[in-house]
Protein backbone atom coordinates (compact mmCIF):
# COMPACT_ATOMS: atom_id res chain seq x y z
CA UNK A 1 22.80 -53.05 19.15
CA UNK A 2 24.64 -49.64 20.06
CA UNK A 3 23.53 -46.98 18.05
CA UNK A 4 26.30 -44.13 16.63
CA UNK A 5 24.80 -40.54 17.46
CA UNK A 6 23.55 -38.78 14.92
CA UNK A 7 25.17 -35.97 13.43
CA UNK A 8 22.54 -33.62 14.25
CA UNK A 9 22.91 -34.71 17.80
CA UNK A 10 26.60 -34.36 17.60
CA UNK A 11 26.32 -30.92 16.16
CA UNK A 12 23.78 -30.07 18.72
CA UNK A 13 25.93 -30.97 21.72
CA UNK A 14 28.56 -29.07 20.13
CA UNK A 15 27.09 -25.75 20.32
CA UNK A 16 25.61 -26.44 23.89
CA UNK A 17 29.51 -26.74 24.50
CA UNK A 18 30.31 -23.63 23.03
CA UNK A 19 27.78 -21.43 24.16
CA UNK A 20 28.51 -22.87 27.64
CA UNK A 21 32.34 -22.09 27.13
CA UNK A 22 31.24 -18.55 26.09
CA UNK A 23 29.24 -17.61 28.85
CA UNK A 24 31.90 -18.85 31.30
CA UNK A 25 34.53 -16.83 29.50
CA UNK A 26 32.13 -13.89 29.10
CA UNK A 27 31.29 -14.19 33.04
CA UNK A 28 34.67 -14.07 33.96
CA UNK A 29 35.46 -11.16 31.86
CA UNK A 30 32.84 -9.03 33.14
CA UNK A 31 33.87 -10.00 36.66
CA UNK A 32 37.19 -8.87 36.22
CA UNK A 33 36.13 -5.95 34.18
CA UNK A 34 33.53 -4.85 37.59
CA UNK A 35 33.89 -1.31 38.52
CA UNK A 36 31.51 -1.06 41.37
CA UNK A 37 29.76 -3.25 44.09
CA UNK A 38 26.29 -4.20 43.67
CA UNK A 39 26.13 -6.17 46.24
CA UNK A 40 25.05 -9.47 44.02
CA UNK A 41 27.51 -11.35 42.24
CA UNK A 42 25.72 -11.75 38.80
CA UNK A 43 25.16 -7.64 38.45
CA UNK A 44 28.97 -7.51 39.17
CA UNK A 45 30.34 -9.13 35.94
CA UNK A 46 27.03 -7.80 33.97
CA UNK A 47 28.54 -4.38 35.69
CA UNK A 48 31.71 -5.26 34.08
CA UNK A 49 30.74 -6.11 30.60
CA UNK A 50 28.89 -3.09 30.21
CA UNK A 51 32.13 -0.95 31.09
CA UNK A 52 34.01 -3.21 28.52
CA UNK A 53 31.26 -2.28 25.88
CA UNK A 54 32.10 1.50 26.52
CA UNK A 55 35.15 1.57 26.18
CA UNK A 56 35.38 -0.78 23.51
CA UNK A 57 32.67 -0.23 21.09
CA UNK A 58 31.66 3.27 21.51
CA UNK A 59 34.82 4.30 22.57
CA UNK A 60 34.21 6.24 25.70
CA UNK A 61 36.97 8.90 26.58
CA UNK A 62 36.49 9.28 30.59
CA UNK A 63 37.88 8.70 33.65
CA UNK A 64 35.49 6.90 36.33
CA UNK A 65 33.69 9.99 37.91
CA UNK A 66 35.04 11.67 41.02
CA UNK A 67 32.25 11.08 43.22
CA UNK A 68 32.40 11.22 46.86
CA UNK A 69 33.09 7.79 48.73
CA UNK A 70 30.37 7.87 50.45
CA UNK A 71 26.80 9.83 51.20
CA UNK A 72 24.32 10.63 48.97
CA UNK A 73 24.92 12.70 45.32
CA UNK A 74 23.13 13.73 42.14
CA UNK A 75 24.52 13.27 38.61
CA UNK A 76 22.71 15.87 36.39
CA UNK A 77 23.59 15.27 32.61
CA UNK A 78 22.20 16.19 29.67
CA UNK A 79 20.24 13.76 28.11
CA UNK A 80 21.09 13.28 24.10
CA UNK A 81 20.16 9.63 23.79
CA UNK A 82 18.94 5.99 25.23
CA UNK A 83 22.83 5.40 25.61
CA UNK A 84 23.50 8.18 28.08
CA UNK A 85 22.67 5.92 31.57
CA UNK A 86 24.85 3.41 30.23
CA UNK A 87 27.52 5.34 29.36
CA UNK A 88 26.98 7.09 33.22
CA UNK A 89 27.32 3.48 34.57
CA UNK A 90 30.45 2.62 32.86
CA UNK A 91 32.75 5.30 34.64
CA UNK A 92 30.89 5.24 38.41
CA UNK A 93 33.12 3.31 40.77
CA UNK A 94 29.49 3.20 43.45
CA UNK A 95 26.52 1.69 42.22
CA UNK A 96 24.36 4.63 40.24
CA UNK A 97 20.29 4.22 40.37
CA UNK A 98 18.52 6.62 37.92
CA UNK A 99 14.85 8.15 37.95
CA UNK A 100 13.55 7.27 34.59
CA UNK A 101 9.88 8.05 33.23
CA UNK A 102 7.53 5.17 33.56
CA UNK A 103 6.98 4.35 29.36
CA UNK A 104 10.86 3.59 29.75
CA UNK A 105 10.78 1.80 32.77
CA UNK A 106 7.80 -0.33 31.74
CA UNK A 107 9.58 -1.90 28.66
CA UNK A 108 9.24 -5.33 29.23
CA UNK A 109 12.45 -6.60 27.91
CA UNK A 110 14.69 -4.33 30.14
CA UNK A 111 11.73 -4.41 33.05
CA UNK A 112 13.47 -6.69 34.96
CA UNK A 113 16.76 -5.06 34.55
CA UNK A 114 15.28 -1.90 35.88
CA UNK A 115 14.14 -4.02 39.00
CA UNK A 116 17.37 -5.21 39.64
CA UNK A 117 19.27 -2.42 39.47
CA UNK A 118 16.92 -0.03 41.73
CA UNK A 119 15.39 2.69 38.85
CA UNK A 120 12.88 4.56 40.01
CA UNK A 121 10.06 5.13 37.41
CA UNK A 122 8.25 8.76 37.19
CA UNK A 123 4.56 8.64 36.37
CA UNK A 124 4.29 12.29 34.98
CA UNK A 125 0.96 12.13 34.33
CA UNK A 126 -0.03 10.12 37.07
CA UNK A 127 2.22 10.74 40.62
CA UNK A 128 5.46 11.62 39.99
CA UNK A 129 5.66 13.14 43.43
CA UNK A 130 6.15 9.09 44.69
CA UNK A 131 9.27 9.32 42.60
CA UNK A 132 10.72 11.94 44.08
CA UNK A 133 10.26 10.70 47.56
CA UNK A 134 11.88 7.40 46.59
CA UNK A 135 14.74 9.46 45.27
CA UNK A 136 15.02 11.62 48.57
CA UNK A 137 14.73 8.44 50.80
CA UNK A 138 17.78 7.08 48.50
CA UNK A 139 19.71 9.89 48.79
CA UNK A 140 19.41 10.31 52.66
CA UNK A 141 20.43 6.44 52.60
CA UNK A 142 23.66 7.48 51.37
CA UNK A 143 23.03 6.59 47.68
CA UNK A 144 23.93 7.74 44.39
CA UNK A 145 20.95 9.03 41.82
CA UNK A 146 21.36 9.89 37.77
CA UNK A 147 19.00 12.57 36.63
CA UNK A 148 18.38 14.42 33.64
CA UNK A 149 16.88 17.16 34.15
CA UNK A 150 15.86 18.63 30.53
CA UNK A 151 13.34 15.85 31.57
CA UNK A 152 13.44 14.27 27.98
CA UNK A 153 16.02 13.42 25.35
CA UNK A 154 16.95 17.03 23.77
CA UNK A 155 19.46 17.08 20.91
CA UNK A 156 21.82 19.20 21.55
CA UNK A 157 21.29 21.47 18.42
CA UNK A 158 17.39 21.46 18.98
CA UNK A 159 15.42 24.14 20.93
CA UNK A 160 16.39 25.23 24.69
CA UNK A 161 14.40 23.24 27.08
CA UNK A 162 14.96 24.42 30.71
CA UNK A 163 15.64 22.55 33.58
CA UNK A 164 13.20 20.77 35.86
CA UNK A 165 13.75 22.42 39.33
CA UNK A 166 13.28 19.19 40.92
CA UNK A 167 16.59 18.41 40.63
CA UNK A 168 17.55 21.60 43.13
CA UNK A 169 14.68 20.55 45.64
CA UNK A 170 16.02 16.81 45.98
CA UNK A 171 19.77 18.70 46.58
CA UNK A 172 18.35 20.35 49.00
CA UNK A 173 16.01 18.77 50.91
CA UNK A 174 18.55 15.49 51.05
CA UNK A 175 21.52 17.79 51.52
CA UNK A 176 23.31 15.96 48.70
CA UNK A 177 25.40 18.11 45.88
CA UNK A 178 24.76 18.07 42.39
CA UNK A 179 27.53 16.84 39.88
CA UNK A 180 27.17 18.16 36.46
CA UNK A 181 28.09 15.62 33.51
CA UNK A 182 28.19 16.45 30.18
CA UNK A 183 28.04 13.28 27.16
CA UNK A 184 29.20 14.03 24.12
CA UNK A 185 30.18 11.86 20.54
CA UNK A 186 27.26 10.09 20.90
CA UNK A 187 26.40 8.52 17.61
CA UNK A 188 22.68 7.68 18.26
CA UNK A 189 21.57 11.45 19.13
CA UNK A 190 17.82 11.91 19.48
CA UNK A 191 17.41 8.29 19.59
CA UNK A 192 16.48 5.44 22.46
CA UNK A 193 17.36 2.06 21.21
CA UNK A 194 19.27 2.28 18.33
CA UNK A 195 21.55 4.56 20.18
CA UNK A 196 22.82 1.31 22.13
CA UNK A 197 24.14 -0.06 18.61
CA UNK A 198 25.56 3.35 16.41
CA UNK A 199 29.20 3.04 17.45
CA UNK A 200 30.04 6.80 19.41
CA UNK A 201 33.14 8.05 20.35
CA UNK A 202 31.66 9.12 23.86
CA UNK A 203 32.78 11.73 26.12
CA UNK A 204 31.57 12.71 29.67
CA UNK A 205 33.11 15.60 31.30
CA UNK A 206 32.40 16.66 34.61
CA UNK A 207 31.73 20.06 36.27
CA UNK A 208 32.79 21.38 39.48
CA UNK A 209 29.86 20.03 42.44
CA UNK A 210 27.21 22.29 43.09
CA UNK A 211 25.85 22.77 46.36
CA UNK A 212 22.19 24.21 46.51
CA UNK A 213 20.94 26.66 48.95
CA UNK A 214 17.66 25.81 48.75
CA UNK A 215 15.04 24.62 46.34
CA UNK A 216 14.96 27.82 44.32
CA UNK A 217 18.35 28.67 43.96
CA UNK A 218 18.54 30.34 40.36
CA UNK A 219 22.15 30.34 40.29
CA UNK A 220 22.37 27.24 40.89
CA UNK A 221 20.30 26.16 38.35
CA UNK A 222 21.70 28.66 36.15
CA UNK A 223 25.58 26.68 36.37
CA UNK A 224 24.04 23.39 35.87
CA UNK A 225 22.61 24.01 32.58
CA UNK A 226 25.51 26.32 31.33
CA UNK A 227 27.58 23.48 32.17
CA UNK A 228 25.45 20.98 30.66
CA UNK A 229 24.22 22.41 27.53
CA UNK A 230 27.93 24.62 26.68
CA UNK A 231 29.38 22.58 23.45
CA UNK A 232 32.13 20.24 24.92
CA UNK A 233 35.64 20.63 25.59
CA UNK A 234 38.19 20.56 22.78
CA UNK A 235 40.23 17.06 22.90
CA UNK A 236 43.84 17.75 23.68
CA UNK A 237 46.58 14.84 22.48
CA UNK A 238 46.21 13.02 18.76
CA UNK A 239 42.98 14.37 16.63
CA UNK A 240 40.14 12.23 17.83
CA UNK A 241 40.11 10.89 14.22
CA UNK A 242 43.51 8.83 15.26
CA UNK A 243 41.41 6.72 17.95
């Protein structure tokens, strides 16, 4: 006797269908969405989807970042929120690895993530001098490394905290110049995760490249975080409301 399926098991194969339909649509978004070559096919179209999510849900105003073809560079932001290396990903046509403290990089839900994608975690309290080797060895290699160096999330109307003068030794020691970015319309300000989720109308501007004349150039310093920290830009075009 031939049994007729259930209509849990119906049901069930159903949604097997659809989430299988939605990951192939999803994949092929993301792959056509891809901004820059990881090298691996899969970080490609996740590459991809996280520009779409930008641009889509929080909005994000920029063009991809004029950095240089090739060789080694810094992107110094400030750092307002958990969003901000997301946001720096979405408009960098090379692959972008950041140095991010260890309690971040050790969450073990983005963990793997992290490995993929070539962070490099900073034990403050422990060695952070292994960081900034890693980071110097990547930047000699030709690579491209995010830093923020207020050295913690800093709200842009809270107290002045200077800049970590690692940033100028790594510039100088790899011989790689420093782009200033500067995120804005962030929703999420002062916050990691939830930042991900507060729909923004995000901004990053970008400076004019600084080139460092050795690890203790003051002015140098000194137009990185008046270019970071200024207020942004007024929008020019239709009220920002309009969008």
């Amino acid at each position: 006797m031939i049994l007729a399926p259930s209509n849990e098991w119906l049901f069930g194969l159903a949604l097997l269908l659809a989430l299988w339909l939605g990951w192939r649509r999803l994949s092929a978004v993301g792959r056509e969405a891809n901004g820059a070559d990881w090298g691996n096919d899969w970080l490609n179209r996740l590459d991809g989807l996280a520009r779409l999510f930008c641009r889509r849900f929080h909005r994000l105003d920029a063009a991809p970042l004029p950095v240089p073809a090739s060789g080694g560079a810094l992107l110094a932001a400030n750092h307002i929120s958990g969003l901000d290396p997301i946001l720096m990903l979405a408009v960098c046509p090379r692959p972008l690895r950041f140095m991010v403290a260890k309690e971040e990089y050790n969450r073990w839900w983005l963990r793997w993530l992290y490995d993929r994608i070539g962070f490099i975690p900073v034990d403050r309290q422990g060695a952070p001098e292994k960081a900034f080797y890693a980071a110097r060895k990547a930047l000699a290699a030709g690579e491209l490394i995010g830093v923020f160096p207020q050295g913690k999330v800093t709200p842009p109307d809270g107290p002045r905290v200077p800049l970590k003068r690692g940033v100028l030794m790594l510039s100088d020691l790899a011989q790689a110049p420093i782009v200033p970015l500067r995120l804005s319309g962030i929703k999420g300000v002062g916050k990691i995760v939830k930042s991900v989720f507060m729909r923004s109308n995000a901004r990053i501007e970008v400076g004019a490249p600084i080139l460092v004349a050795d690890g203790r150039d003051s002015e140098a310093l000194r137009r990185l975080e008046e270019f970071i920290t200024a207020p942004p830009e007024p929008l020019s075009g239709p009220d920002e409301t309009a969008r």
